[in-house]
Protein backbone atom coordinates (compact mmCIF):
# COMPACT_ATOMS: atom_id res chain seq x y z
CA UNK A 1 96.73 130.15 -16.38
CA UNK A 2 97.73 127.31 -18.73
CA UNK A 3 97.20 126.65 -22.33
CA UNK A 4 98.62 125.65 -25.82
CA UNK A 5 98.60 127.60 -29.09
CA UNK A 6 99.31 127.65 -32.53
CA UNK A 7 102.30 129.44 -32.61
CA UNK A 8 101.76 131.58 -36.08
CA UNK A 9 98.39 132.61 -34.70
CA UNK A 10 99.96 133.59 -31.66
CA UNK A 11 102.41 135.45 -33.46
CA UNK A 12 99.73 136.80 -36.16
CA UNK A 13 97.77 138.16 -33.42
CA UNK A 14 101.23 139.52 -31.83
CA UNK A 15 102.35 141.11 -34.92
CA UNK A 16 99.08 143.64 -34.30
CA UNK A 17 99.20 144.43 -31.13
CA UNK A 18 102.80 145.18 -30.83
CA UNK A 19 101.62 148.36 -33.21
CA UNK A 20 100.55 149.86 -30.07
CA UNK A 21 103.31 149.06 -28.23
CA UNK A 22 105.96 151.74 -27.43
CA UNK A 23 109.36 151.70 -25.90
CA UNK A 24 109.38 155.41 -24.45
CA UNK A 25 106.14 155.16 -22.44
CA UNK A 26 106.22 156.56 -19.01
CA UNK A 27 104.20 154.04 -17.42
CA UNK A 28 105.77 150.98 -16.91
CA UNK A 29 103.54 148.55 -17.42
CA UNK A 30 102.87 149.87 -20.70
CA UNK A 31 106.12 148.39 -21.88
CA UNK A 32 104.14 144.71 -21.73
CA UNK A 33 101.52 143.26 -23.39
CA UNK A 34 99.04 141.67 -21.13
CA UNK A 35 97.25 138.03 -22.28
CA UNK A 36 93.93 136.96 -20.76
CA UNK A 37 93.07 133.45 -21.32
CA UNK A 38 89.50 132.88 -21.16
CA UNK A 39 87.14 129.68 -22.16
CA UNK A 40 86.29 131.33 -25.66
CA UNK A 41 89.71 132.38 -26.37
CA UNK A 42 92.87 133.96 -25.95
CA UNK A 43 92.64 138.11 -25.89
CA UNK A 44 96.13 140.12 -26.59
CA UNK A 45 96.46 143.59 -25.71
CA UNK A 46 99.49 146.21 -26.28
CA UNK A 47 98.80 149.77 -26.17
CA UNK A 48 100.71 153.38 -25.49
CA UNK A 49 97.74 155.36 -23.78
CA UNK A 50 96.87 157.01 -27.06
CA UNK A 51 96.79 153.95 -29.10
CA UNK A 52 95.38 150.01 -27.72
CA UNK A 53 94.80 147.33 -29.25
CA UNK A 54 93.56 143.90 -28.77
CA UNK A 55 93.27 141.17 -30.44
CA UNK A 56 91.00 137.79 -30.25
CA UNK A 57 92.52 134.06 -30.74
CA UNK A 58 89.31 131.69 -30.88
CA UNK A 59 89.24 128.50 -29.09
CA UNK A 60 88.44 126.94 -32.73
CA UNK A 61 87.77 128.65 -35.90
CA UNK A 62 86.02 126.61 -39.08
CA UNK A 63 85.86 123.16 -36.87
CA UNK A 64 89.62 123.11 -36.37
CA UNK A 65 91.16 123.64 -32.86
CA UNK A 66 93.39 126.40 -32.13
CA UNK A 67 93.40 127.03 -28.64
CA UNK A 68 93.76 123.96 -25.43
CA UNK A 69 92.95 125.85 -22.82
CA UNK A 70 94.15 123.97 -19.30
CA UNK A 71 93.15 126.98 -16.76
CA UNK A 72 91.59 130.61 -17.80
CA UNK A 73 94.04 133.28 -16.18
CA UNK A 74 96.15 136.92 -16.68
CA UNK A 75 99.52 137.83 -16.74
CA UNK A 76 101.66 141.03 -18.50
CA UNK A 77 104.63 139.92 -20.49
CA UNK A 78 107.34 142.31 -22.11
CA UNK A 79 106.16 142.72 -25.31
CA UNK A 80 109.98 142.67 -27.33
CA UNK A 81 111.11 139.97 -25.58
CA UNK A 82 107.83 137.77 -26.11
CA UNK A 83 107.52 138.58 -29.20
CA UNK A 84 111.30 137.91 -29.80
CA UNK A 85 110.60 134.55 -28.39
CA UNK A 86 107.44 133.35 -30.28
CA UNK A 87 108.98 134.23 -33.47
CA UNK A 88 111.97 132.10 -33.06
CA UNK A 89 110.29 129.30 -31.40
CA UNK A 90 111.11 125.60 -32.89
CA UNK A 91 107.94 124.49 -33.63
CA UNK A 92 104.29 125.36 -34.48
CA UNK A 93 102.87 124.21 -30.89
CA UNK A 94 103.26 126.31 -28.25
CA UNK A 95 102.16 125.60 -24.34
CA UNK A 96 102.13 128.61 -22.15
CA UNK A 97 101.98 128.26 -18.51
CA UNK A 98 101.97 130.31 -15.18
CA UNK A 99 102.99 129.56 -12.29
CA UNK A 100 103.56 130.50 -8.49
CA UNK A 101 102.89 134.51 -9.02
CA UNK A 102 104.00 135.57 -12.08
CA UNK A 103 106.37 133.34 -13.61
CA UNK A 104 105.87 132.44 -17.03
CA UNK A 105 107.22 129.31 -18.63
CA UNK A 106 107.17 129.25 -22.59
CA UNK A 107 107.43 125.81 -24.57
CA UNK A 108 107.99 124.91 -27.76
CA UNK A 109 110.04 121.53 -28.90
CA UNK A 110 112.34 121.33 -26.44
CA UNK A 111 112.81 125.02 -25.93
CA UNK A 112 111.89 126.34 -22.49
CA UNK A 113 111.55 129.84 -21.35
CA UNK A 114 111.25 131.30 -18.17
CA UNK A 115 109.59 135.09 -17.81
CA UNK A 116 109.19 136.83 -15.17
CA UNK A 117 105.48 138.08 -15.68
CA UNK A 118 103.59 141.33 -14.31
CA UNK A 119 100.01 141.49 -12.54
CA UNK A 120 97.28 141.51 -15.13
CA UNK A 121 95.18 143.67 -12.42
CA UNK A 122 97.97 146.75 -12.81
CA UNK A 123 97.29 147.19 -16.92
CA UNK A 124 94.80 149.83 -17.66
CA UNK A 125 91.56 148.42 -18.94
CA UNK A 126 89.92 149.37 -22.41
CA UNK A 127 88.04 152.89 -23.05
CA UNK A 128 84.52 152.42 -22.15
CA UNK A 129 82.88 153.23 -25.17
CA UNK A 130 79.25 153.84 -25.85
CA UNK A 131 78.63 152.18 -28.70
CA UNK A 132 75.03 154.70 -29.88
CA UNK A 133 77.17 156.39 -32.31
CA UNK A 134 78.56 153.64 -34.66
CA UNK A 135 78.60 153.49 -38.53
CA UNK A 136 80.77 150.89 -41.06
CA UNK A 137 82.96 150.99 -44.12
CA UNK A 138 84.50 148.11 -46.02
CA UNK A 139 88.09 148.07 -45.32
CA UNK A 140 89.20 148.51 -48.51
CA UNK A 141 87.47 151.83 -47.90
CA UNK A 142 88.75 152.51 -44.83
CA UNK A 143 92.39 152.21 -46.11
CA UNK A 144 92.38 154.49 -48.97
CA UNK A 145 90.92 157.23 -47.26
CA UNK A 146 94.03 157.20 -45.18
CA UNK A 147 96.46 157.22 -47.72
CA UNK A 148 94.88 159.75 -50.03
CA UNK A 149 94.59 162.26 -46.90
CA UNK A 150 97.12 161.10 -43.58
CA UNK A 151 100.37 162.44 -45.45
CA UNK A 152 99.09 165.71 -45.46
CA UNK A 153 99.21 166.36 -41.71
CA UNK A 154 101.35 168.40 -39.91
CA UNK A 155 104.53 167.02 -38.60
CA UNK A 156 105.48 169.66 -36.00
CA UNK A 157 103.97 170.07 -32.63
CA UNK A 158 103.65 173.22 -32.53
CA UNK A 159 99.76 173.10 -33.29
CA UNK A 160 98.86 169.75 -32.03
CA UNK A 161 95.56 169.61 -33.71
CA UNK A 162 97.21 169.36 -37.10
CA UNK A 163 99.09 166.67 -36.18
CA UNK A 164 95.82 164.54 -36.83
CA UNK A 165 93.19 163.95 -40.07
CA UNK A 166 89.84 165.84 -39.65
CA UNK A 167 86.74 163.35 -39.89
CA UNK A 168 83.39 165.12 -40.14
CA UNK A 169 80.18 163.52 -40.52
CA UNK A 170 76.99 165.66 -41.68
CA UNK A 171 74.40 164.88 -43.99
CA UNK A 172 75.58 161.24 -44.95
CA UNK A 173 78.57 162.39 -45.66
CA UNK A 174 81.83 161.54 -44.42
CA UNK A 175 84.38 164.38 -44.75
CA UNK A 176 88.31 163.62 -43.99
CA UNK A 177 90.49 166.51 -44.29
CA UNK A 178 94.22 166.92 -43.35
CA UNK A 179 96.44 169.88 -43.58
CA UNK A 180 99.88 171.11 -42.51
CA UNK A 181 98.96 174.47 -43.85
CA UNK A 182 101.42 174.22 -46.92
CA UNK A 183 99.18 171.81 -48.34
CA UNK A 184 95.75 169.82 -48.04
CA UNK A 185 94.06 166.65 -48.82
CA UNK A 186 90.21 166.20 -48.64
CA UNK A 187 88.11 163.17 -49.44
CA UNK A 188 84.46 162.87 -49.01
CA UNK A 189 82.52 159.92 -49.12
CA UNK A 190 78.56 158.74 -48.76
CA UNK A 191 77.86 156.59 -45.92
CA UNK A 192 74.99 153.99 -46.36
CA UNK A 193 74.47 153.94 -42.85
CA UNK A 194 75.55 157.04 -41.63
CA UNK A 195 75.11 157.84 -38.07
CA UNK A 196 71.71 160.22 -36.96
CA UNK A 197 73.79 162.91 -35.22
CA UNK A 198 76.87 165.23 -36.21
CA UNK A 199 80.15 164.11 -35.77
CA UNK A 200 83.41 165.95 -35.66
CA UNK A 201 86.17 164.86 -34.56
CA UNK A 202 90.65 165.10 -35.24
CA UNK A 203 92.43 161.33 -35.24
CA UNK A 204 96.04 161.51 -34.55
CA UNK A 205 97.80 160.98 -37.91
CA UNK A 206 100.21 158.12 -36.18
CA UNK A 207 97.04 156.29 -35.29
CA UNK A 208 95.56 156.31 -38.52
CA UNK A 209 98.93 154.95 -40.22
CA UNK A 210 99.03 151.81 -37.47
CA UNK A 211 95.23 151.18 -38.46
CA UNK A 212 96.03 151.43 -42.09
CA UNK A 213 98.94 148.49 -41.49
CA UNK A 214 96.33 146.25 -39.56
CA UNK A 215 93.26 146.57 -41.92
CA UNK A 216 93.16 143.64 -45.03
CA UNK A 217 92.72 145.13 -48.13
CA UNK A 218 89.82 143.26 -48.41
CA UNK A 219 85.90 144.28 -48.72
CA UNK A 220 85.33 143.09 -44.78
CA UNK A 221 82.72 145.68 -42.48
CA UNK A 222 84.75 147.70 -40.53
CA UNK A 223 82.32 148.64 -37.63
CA UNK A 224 83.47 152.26 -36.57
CA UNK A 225 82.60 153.29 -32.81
CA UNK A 226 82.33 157.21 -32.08
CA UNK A 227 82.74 159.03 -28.77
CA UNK A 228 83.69 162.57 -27.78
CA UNK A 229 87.06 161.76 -26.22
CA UNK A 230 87.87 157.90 -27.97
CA UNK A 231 87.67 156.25 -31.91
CA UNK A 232 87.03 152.68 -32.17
CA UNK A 233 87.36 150.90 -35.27
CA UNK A 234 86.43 146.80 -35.04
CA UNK A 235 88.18 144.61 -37.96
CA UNK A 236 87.57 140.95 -37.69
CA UNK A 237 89.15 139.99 -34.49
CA UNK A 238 90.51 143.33 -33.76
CA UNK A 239 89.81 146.15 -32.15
CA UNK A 240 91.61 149.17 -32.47
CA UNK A 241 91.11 152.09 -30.13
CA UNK A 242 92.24 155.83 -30.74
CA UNK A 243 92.12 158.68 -28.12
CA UNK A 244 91.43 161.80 -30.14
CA UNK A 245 93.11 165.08 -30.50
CA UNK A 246 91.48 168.06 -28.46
CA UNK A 247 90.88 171.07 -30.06
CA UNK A 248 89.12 172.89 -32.86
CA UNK A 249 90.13 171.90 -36.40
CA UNK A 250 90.40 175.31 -38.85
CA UNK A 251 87.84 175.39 -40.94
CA UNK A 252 88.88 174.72 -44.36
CA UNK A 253 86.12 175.09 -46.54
CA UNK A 254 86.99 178.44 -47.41
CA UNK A 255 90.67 178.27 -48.23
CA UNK A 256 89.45 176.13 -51.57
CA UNK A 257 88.98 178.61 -54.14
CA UNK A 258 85.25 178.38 -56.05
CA UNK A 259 86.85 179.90 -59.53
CA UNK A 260 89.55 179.24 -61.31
CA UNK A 261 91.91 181.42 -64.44
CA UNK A 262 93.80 178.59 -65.52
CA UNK A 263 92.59 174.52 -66.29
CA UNK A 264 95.17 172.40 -67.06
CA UNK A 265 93.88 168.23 -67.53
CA UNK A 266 96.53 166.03 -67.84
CA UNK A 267 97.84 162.44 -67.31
CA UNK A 268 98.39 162.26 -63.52
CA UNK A 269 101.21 159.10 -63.95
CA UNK A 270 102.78 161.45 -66.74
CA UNK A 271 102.68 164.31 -64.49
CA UNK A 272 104.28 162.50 -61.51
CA UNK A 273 106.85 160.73 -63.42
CA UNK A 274 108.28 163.95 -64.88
CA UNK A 275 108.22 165.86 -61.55
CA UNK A 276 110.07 162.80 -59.68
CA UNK A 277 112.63 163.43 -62.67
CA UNK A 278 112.79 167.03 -62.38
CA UNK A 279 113.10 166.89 -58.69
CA UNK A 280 116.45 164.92 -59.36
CA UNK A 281 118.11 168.50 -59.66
CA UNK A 282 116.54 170.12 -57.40
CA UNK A 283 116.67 168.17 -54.15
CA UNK A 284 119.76 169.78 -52.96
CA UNK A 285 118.38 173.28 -52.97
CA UNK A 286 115.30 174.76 -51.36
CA UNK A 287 112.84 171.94 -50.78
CA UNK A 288 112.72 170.82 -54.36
CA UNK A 289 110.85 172.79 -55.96
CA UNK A 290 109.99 172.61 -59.68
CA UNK A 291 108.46 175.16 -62.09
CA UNK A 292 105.51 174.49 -64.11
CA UNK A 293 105.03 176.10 -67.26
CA UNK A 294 101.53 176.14 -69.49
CA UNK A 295 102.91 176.46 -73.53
CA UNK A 296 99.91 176.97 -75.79
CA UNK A 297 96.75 174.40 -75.83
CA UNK A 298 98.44 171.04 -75.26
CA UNK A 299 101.61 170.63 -73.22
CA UNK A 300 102.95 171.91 -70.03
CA UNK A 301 106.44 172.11 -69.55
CA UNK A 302 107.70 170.83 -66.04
CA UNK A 303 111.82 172.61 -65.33
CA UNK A 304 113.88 172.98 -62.24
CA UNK A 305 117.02 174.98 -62.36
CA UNK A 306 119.67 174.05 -59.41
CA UNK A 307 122.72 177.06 -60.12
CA UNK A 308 125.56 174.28 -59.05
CA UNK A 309 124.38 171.07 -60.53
CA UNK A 310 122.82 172.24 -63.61
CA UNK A 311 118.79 172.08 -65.26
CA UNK A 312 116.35 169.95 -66.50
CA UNK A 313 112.94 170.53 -68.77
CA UNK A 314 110.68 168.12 -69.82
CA UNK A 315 107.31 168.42 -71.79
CA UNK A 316 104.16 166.73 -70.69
CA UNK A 317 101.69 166.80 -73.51
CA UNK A 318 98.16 168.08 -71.85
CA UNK A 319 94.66 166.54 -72.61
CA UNK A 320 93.54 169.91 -72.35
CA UNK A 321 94.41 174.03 -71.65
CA UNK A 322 92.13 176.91 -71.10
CA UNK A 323 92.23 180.56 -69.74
CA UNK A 324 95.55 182.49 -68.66
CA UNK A 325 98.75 181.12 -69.38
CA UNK A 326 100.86 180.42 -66.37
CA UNK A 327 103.84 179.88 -65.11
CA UNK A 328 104.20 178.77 -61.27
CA UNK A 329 106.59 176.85 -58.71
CA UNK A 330 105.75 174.75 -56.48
CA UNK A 331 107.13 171.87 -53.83
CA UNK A 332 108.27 168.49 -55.84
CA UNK A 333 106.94 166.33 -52.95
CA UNK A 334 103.66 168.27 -52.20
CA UNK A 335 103.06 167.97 -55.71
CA UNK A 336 103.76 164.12 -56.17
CA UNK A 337 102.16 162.99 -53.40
CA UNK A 338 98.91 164.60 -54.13
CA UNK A 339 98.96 163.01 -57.75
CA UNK A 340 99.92 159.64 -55.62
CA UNK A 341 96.50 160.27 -53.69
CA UNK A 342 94.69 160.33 -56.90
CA UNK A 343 96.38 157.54 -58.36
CA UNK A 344 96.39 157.16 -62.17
CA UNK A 345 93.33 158.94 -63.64
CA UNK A 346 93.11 162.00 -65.75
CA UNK A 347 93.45 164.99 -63.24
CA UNK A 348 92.43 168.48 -63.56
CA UNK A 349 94.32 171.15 -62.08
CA UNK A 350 92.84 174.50 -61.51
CA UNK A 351 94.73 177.59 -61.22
CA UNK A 352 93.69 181.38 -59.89
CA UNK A 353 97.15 182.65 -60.07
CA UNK A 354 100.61 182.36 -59.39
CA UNK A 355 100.67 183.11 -56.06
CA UNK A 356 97.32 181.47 -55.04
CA UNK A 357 96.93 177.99 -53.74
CA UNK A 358 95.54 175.61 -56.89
CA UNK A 359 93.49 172.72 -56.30
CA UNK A 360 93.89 169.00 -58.40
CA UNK A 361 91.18 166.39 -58.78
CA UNK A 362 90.46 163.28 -60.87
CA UNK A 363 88.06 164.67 -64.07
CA UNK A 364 86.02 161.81 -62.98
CA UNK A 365 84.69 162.80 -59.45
CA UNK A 366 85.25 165.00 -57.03
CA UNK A 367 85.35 162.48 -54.32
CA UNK A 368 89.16 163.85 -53.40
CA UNK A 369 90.66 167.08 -53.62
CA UNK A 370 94.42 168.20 -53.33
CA UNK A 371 95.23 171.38 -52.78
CA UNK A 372 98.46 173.31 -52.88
CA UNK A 373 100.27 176.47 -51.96
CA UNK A 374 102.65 177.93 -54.42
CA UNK A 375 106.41 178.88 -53.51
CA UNK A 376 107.69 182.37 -54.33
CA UNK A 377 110.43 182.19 -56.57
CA UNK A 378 112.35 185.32 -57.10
């Protein structure tokens, strides 16, 4: 195998992959990233047997040459150490070569390295994916329906499946919920070209984080590829595959209450500026919790009470109050990053008691949904 690349393309393309790339897998090989060179391009690949990843470096892209490819070929390299090197490389050329068996030379300038490679035939090949079930999203899409539900999902291991984001199609619809059963996030969105047949199926949370660092926030198709055991989502030159996680997901629809005793609309930045402020006091004790007080039609009043530093209250004037007035506590964090998943917009809050969980949306659409559950504060 011999050829010469553009060295930030190589490193672009490097920069992905190594996203699937982990240091504590079991399997050695796994600790490399294996390079094909063939007469259409150069194809990276990293994973960690739950996550892989390649990615495609065309021969020549808009009439100018990136690739000179000498002799098509395969070899595994250690993926911190190549990518160590590429990155501090001397200039933008760079010729890679193999030679008798596996080792590697690496020029640049007058830099020359010399790796000792691994057999290409040893790393495991891509899922096998029947591509029957498909549908795509811009990526822009794509994105935020990761961040407004992924940092609800469970962090301990205790029941895997929660670990993961929930994506259900029926109807047209895409559903994506998440839960850690303290707190979830929903979002549901029409699909133009939504696939014939049901879907349901729980992406590992970590996955859906390294996708969201990969994707352009840009309006590009993201072609999404759906099996029964794999998730593949293709971006530009990229292809990102997922294994999913096994199990039943709880069924959520009926821990969102229909009615509600308390509506409180208010300015979500408002909101989330005077809880982070609040919070301030109370980080030390209990996980942060603040209290949240309705006073009259128009204002809420946000508090937190920490015995050895001391208290804080603030008022947030309210677009609108109706029904019982309330006073409840609730998680600082929980709270903040659900107003963070609706991001800026009038939101309505809906209360059935103090003990109950409440639900928050934007008054414009019902597209996402937060819900929380109250703490008990004696």
């Amino acid at each position: 195998m011999k050829f010469e690349v553009m060295r930030d393309r190589l490193l672009e393309a490097l920069n992905d992959v190594m996203k699937a790339v982990s240091s504590k897998t079991t399997v050695a090989i796994l600790t490399g990233i294996k390079i094909e060179a063939k007469k259409e391009g150069i194809y990276l690949t990293g994973s960690d047997a739950d996550i892989t990843i390649q990615t495609f470096i065309p021969v020549e892209e808009d009439g100018e040459q990136i690739v000179q490819l000498t002799q098509t070929g395969s070899i595994v390299l250690q993926a911190r150490f190549f990518n160590e090197i590429v990155r501090k490389l001397p200039t933008n050329d760079v010729l890679i070569e193999v030679k008798n068996g596996y080792q590697t030379d690496v020029r640049s300038g007058k830099s020359e390295f010399h790796l000792i490679g691994q057999d290409a035939n040893d790393y495991p090949l891509l899922p096998q994916m029947e591509e029957d079930q498909s549908f795509t999203m811009p990526a822009e899409l794509v994105k935020s329906i990761i961040r407004e539900t992924v940092f609800a999902v469970s962090t301990s291991e205790s029941r895997p499946v929660l670990t993961g984001v929930n994506w259900q199609i029926r109807d047209g619809e895409l559903m994506c919920v998440a839960t850690d059963s303290h707190r979830l996030a929903r979002r549901s969105t029409k699909l133009e070209n939504a696939p014939a047949d049901e879907y349901n199926a729980v992406i590992p949370g970590k996955s859906l984080n390294e996708l969201n660092k990969i994707l352009e926030d840009n309006s590009e198709p993201v072609e999404i590829v759906l099996t029964s055991q794999q998730i593949l989502f293709k971006a530009g030159n990229v292809l990102f595959y997922s294994r999913l996680l096994e199990g039943n997901y709880p069924d959520t629809s009926r821990l969102i209450p229909s009615e509600h005793k308390t509506l409180v609309v208010v300015n979500g930045r408002a909101l989330h500026q005077a809880i982070d402020r609040a919070s301030l006091l109370a980080r030390e004790e209990r996980n942060n919790v603040v209290r949240f007080t309705t006073q009259g039609q128009n204002a809420v009043e946000i508090s937190s009470n920490s015995p050895e530093i001391g208290k804080v209250e603030e008022q947030v004037l309210a677009e609108q109050i109706e029904g019982e007035e309330l006073v409840i506590s609730f998680s600082a964090k929980y709270m903040m990053d659900a107003l963070k998943a609706i991001e800026g917009h009038d939101v309505q809050i809906q209360f059935t008691g103090v003990m109950r969980p409440f639900i928050l949306k934007s008054v414009h659409d019902d597209a996402i949904l937060q819900l929380i559950l109250p703490v008990r504060t004696y």
